[in-house]
C-alpha atoms as a PDB file:
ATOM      1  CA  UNK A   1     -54.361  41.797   4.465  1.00  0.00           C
ATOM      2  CA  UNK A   2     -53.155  39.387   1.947  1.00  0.00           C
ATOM      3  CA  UNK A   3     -55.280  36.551   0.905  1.00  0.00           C
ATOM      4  CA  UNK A   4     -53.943  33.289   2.057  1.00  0.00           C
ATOM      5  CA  UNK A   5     -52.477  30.107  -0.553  1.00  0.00           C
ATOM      6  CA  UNK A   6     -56.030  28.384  -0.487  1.00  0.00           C
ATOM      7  CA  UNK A   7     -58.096  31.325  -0.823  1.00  0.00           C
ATOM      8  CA  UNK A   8     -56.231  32.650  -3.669  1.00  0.00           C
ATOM      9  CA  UNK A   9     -56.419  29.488  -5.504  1.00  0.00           C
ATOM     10  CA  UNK A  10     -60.135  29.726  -5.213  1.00  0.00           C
ATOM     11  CA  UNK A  11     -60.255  33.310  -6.329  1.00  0.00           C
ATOM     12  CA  UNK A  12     -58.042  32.135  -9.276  1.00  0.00           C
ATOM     13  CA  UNK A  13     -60.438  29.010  -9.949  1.00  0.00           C
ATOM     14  CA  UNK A  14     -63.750  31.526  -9.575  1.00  0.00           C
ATOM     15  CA  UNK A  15     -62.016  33.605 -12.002  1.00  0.00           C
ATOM     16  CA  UNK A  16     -61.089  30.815 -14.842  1.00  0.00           C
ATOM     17  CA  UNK A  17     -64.598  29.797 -14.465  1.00  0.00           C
ATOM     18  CA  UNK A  18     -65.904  33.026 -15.239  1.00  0.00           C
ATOM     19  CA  UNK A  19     -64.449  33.961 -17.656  1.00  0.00           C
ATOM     20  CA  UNK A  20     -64.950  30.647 -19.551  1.00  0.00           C
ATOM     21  CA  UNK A  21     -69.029  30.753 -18.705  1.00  0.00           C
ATOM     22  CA  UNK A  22     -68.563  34.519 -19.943  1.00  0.00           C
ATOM     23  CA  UNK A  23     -67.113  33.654 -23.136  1.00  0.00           C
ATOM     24  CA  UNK A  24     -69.620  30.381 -23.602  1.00  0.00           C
ATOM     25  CA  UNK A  25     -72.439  32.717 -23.308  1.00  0.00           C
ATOM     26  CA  UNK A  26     -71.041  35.714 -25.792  1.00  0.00           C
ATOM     27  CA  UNK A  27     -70.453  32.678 -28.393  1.00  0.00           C
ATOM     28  CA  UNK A  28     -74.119  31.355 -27.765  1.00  0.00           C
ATOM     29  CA  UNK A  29     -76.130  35.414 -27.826  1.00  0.00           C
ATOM     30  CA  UNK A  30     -73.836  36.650 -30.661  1.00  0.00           C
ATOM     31  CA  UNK A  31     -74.416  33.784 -33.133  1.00  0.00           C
ATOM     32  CA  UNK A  32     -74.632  35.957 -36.228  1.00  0.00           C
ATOM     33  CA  UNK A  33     -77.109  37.637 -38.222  1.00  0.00           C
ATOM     34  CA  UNK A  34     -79.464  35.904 -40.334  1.00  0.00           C
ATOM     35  CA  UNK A  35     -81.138  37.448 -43.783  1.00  0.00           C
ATOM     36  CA  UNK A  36     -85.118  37.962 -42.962  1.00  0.00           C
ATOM     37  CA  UNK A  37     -87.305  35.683 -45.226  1.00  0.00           C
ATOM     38  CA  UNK A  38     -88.807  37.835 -47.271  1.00  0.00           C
ATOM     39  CA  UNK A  39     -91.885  35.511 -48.488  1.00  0.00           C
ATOM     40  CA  UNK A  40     -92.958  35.049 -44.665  1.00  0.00           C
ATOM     41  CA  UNK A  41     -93.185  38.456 -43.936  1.00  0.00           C
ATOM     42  CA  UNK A  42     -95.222  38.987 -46.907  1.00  0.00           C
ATOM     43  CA  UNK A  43     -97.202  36.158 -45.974  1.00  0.00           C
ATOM     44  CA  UNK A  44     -97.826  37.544 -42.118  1.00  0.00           C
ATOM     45  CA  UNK A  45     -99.058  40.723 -43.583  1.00  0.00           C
ATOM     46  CA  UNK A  46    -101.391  39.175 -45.957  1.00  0.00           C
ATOM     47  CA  UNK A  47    -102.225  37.252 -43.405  1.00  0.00           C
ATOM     48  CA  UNK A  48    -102.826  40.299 -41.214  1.00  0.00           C
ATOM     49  CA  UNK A  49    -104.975  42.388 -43.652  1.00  0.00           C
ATOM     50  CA  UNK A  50    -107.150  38.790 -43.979  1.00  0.00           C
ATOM     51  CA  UNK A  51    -107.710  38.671 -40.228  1.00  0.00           C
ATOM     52  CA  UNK A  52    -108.756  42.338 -39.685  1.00  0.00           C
ATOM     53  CA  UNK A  53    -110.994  42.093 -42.479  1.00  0.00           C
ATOM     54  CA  UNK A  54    -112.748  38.901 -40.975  1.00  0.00           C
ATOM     55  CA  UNK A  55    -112.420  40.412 -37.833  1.00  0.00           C
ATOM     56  CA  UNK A  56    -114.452  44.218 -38.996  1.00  0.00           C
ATOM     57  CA  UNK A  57    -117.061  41.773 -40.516  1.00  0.00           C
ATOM     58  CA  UNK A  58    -117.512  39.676 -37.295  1.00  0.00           C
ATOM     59  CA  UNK A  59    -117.997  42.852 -35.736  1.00  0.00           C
ATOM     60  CA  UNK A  60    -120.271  44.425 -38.242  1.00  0.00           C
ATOM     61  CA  UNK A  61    -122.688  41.481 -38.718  1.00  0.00           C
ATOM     62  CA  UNK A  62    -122.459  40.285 -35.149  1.00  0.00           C
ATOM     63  CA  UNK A  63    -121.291  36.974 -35.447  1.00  0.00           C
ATOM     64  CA  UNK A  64    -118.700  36.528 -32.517  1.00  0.00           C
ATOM     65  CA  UNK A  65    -117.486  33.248 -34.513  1.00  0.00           C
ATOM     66  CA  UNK A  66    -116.171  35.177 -37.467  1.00  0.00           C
ATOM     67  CA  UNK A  67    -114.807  38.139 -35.419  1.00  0.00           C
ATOM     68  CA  UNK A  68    -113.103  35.229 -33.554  1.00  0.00           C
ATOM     69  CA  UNK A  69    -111.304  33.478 -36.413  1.00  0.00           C
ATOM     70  CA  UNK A  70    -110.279  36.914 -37.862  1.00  0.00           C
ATOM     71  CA  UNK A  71    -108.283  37.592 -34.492  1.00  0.00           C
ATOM     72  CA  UNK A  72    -106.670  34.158 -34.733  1.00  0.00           C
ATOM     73  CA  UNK A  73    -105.904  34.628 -38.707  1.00  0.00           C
ATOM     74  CA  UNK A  74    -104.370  38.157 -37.701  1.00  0.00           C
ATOM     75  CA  UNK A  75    -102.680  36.763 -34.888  1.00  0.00           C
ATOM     76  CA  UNK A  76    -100.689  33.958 -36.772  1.00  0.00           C
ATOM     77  CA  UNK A  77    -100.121  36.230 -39.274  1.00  0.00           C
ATOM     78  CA  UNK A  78     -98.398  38.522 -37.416  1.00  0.00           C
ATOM     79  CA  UNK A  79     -96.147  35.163 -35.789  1.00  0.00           C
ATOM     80  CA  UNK A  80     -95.554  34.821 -38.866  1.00  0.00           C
ATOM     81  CA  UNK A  81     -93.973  37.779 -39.955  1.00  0.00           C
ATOM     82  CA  UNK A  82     -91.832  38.368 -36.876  1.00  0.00           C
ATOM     83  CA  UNK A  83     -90.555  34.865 -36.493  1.00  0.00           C
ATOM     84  CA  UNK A  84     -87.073  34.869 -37.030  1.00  0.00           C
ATOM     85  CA  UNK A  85     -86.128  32.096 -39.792  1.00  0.00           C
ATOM     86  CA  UNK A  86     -85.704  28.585 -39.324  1.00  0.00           C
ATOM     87  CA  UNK A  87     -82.228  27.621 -40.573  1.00  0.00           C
ATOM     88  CA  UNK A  88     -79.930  24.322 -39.541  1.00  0.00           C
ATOM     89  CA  UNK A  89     -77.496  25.895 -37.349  1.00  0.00           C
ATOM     90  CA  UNK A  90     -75.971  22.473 -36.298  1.00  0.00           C
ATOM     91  CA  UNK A  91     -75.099  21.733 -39.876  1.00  0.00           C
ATOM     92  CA  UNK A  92     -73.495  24.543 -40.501  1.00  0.00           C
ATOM     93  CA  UNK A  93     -72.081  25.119 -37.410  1.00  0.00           C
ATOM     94  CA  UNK A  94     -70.157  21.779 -37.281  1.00  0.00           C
ATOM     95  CA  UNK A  95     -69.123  22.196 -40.620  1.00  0.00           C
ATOM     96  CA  UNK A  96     -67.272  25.419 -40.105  1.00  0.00           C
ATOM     97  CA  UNK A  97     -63.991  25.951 -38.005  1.00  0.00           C
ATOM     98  CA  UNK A  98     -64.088  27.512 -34.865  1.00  0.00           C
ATOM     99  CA  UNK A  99     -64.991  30.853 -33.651  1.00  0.00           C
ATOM    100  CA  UNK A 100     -62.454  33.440 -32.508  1.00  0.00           C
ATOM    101  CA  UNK A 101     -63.657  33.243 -28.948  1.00  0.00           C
ATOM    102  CA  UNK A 102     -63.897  29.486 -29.166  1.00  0.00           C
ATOM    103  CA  UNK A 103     -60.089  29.474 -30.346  1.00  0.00           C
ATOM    104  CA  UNK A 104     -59.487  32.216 -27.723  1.00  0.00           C
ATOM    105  CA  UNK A 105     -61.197  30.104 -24.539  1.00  0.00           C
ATOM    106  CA  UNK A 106     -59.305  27.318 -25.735  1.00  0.00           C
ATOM    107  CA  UNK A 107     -56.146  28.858 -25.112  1.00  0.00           C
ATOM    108  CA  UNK A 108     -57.118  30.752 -22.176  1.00  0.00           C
ATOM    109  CA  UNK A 109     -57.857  27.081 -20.827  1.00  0.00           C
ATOM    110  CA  UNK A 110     -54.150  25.734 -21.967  1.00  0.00           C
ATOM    111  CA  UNK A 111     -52.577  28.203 -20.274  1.00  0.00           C
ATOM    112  CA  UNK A 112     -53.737  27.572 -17.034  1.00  0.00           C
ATOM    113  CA  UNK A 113     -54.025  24.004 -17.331  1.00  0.00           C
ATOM    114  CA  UNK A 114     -50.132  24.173 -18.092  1.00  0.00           C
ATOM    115  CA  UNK A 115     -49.425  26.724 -15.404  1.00  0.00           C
ATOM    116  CA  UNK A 116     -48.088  24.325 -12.597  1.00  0.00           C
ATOM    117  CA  UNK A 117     -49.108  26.921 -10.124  1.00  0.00           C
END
């Protein structure tokens, strides 16, 4: 049974829109690897060692207080070292010219746009 004029339309419009929101969200998850900081992660596991230290000696003297702030120094260490960097995307990513799939949407959006059907 073929679809009639005005649900074909539809099916066409569902499909533009798809594939644009598609192509939007492999642009905004594939945005490029970034180098690891170095110096953080070093810092987290310093950081780490520190905090399991204070937390053994919390432990081993039985002062909950010092077991306590060796937990939260090993914790933020370890933020620390698996944080990804903190870089200006914005800057950069005005500065540069488009993506491929940017350039590609773009024309994928033309063309039907222009299509008078």
């Amino acid at each position: 049974m073929p679809l009639s004029e005005h649900e074909q339309r539809l099916l066409d419009e569902m499909e533009r829109s798809l594939y644009h929101n598609e192509a939007d969200d492999v642009t905004t998850v594939g945005g490029g690897r970034v180098r690891p900081n170095y110096t953080a992660i070093a810092l987290g596991v310093v950081a780490g060692v520190i905090g399991v230290a204070l937390l053994l000696v919390g432990v081993v003297s039985r002062l909950p207080i010092i077991g306590l702030i060796g937990f939260i120094v090993m914790f933020a260490g370890a933020m620390v070292a698996i944080a990804p960097p903190r870089r200006l995307r914005v800057e950069r990513a005005a500065r540069r010219r488009p993506s491929f799939m940017d350039s590609l949407n773009d024309r994928w959006e033309r063309r039907h746009d222009d299509d008078p059907s």
